[in-house]
Protein backbone atom coordinates (compact mmCIF):
# COMPACT_ATOMS: atom_id res chain seq x y z
CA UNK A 1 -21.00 -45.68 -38.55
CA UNK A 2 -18.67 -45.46 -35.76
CA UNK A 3 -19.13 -42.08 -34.90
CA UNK A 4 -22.94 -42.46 -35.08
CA UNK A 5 -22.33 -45.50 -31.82
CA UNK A 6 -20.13 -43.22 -30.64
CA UNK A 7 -22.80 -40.68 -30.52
CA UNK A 8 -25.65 -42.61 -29.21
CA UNK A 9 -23.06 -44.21 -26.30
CA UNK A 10 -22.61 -40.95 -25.19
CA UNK A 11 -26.38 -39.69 -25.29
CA UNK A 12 -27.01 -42.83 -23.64
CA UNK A 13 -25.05 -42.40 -20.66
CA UNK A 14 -26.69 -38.78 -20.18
CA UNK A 15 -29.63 -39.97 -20.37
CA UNK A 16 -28.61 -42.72 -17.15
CA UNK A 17 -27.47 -39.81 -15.42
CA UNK A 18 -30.28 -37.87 -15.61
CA UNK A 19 -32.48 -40.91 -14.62
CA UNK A 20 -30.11 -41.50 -11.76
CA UNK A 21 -30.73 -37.70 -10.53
CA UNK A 22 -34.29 -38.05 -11.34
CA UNK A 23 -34.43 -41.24 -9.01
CA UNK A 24 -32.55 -39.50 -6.47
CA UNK A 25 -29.88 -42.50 -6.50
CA UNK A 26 -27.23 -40.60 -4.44
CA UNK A 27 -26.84 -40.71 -0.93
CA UNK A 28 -28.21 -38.12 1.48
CA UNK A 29 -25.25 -35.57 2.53
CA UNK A 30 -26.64 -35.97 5.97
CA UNK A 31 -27.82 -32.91 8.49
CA UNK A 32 -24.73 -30.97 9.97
CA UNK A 33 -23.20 -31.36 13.72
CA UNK A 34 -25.19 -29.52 16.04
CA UNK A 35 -22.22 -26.91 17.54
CA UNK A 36 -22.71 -24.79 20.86
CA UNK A 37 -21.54 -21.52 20.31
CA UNK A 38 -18.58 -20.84 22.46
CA UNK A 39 -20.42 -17.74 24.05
CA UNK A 40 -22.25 -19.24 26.39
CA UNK A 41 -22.72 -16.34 28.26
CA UNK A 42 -23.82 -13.04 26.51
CA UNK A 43 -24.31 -10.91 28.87
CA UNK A 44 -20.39 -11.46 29.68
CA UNK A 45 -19.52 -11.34 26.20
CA UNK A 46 -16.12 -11.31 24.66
CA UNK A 47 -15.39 -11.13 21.21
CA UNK A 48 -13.82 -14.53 19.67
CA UNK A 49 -11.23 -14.26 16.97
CA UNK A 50 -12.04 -16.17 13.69
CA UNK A 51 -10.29 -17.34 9.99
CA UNK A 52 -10.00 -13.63 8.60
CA UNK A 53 -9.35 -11.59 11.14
CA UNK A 54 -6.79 -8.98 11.10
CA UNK A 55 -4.47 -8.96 13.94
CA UNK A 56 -1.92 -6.23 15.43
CA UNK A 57 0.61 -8.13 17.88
CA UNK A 58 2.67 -5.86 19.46
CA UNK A 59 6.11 -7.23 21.58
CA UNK A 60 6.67 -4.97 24.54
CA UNK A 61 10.77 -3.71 23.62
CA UNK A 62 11.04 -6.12 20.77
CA UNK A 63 9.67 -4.14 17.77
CA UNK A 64 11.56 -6.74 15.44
CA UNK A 65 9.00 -9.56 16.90
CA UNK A 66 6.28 -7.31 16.27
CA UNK A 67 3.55 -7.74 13.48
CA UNK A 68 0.37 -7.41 11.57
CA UNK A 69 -0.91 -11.17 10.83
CA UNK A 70 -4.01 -12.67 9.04
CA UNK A 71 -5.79 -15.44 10.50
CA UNK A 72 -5.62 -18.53 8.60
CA UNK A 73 -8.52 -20.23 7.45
CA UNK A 74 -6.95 -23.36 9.64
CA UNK A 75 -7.67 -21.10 12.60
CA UNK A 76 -3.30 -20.34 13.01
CA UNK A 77 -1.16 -17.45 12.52
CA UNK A 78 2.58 -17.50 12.31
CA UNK A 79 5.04 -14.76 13.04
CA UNK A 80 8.48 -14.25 14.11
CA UNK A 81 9.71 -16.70 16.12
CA UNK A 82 6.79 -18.77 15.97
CA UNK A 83 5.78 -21.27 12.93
CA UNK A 84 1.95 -21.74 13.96
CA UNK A 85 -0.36 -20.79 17.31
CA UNK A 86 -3.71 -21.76 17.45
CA UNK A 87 -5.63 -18.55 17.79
CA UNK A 88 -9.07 -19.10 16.16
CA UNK A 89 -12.18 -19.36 19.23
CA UNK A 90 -9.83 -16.94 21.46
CA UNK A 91 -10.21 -13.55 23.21
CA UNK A 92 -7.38 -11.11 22.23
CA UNK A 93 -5.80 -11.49 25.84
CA UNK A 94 -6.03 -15.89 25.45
CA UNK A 95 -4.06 -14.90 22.43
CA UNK A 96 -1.46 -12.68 23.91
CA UNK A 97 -0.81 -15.02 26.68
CA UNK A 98 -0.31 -17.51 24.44
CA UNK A 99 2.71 -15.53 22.31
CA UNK A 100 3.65 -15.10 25.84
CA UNK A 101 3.95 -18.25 26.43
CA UNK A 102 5.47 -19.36 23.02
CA UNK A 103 7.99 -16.12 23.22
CA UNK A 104 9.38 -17.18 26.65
CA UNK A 105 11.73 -19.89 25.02
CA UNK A 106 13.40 -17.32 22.77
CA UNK A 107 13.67 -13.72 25.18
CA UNK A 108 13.13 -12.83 28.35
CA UNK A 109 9.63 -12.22 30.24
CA UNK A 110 8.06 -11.00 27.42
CA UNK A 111 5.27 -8.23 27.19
CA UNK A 112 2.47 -8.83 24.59
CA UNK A 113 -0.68 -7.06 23.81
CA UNK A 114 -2.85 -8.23 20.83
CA UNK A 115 -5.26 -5.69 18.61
CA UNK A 116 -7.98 -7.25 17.00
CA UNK A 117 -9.10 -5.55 13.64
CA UNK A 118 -11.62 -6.59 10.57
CA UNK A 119 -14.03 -8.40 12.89
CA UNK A 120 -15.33 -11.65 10.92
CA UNK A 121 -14.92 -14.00 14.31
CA UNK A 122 -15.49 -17.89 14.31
CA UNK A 123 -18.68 -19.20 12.49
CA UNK A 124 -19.70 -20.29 15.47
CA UNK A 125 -20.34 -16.74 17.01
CA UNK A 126 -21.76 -15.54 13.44
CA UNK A 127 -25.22 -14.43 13.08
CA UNK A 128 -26.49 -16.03 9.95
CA UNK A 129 -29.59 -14.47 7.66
CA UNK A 130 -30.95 -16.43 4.69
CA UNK A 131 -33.84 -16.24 2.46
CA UNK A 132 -35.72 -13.24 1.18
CA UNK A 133 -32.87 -10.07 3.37
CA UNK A 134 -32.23 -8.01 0.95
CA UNK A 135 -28.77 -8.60 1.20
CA UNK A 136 -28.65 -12.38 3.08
CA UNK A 137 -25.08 -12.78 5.01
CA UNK A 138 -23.21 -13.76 7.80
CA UNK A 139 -22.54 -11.05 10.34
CA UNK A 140 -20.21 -11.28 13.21
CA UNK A 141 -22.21 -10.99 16.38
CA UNK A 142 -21.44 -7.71 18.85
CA UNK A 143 -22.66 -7.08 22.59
CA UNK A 144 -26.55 -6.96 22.90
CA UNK A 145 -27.33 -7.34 19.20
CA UNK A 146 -30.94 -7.38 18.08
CA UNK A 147 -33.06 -8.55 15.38
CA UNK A 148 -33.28 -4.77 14.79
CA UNK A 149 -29.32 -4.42 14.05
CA UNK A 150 -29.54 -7.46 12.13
CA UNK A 151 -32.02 -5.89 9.73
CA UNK A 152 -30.40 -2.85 9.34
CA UNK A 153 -27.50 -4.53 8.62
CA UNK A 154 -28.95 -6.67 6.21
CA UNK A 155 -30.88 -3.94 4.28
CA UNK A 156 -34.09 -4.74 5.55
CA UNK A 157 -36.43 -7.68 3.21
CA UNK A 158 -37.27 -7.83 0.22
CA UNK A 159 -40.64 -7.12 -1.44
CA UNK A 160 -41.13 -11.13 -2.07
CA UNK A 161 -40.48 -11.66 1.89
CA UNK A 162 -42.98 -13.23 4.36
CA UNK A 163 -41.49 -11.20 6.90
CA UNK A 164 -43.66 -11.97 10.00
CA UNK A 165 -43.26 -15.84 9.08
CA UNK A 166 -39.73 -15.74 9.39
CA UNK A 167 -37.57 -18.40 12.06
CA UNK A 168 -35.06 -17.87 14.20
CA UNK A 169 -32.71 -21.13 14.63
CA UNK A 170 -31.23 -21.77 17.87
CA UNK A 171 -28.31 -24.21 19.34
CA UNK A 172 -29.88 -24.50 22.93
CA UNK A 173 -28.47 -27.57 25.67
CA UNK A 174 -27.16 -29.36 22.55
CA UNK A 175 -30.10 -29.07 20.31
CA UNK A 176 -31.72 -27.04 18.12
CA UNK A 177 -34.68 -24.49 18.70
CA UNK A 178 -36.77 -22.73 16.49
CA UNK A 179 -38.91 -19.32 17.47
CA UNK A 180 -41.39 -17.37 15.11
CA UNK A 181 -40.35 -13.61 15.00
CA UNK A 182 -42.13 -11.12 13.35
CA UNK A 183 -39.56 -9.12 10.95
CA UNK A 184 -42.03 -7.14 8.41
CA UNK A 185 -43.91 -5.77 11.72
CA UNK A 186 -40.05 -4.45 12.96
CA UNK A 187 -39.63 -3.08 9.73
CA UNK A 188 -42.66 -1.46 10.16
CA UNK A 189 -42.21 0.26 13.44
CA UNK A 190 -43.61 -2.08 15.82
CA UNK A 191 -40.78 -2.31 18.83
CA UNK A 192 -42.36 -5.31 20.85
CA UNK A 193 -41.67 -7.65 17.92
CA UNK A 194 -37.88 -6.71 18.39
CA UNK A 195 -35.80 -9.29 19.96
CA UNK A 196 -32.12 -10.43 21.40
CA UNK A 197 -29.88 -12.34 19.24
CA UNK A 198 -27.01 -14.58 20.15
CA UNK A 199 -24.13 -15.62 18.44
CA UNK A 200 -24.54 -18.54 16.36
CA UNK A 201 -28.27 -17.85 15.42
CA UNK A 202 -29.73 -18.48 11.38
CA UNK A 203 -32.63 -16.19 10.83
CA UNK A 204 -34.59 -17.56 7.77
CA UNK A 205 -37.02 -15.52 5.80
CA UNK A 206 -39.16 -16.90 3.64
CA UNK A 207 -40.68 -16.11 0.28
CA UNK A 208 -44.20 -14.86 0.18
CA UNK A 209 -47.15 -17.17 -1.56
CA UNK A 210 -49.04 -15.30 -3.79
């Protein structure tokens, strides 16, 4: 007898939950912070180091305070001498004047040259595609990038995509933009439908309607 209540209590409260998901109880998440991209400038463009990246710090006559260092995921590295810098939204020479900087209180006018290697960059300065690419990812954005690269990077659509309805998301003076471009005529060979991309951009391609 009491396992039978025990049952039905617990069947019970499934059932609440699944009314309460049904009812869409919960509380929106909300829509995201609108973020500028810290290019602001393409045509001057210099790459930003993001979480991930792989970087090659070398210490001009110090080989023992030279290293090979991961970007956090907290934007920091640490090496020899130094607990944590801030490196994450930088060019490779910010960075280097920075260990400069930090490597003054411990030797002598130090000499420091940064290598930047496994590009990922901030998600900021990503390029974004979603939907029906056939392989949908975030790219890190490179000097006059086009909707072109970004397919061919992608892998093209797949057979399901509504190619020429797909969007391209912008963060313009604050806000958001949205433009139509026209991806399956691109595929297809049609040049004019190619287009610049900037960093921080989400292309979304649909699904088809049969």
């Amino acid at each position: 007898m009491i396992k039978d209540v025990k049952k039905a209590a617990f069947f019970l409260s499934i059932l609440t939950l699944a009314a309460g998901c049904a009812n869409n109880e919960y509380p929106s998440l909300g829509a995201t912070t609108t973020k500028q991209p810290l290019t602001t400038n393409p045509s001057n463009y210099n790459y930003r180091i993001g979480p991930g990246d792989q970087l090659q710090v070398f210490v001009w006559r110090n080989p023992e305070l030279s290293t090979n260092v991961s970007v956090r995921p907290d934007g920091k590295v640490t090496s020899p001498l130094i607990e944590d810098i801030s490196v994450s939204g930088k060019t490779a020479t910010e960075v280097a004047r920075a260990f400069e900087k930090e490597l003054a209180k411990y030797i002598r006018d130090p000499i420091v040259t940064v290598l930047v290697e496994g590009f990922t960059g901030p998600y900021s300065e990503q390029v974004r595609i979603v939907g029906e690419a056939s392989q949908p990812q975030a790219i890190a954005y490179r000097e006059d990038m086009t909707l072109l690269d970004v397919m061919i990077a992608v892998g093209g659509l797949t057979e399901f995509a509504a190619g020429n309805k797909a969007t391209l998301v912008r963060v313009e003076d604050g806000g958001q933009k949205q433009y139509s471009i026209r991806l399956e005529d691109l595929i297809e060979g049609d040049i004019s439908a190619n287009g610049d991309v900037l960093p921080g951009d989400v292309i979304i391609v649909p699904e088809a309607i049969f």
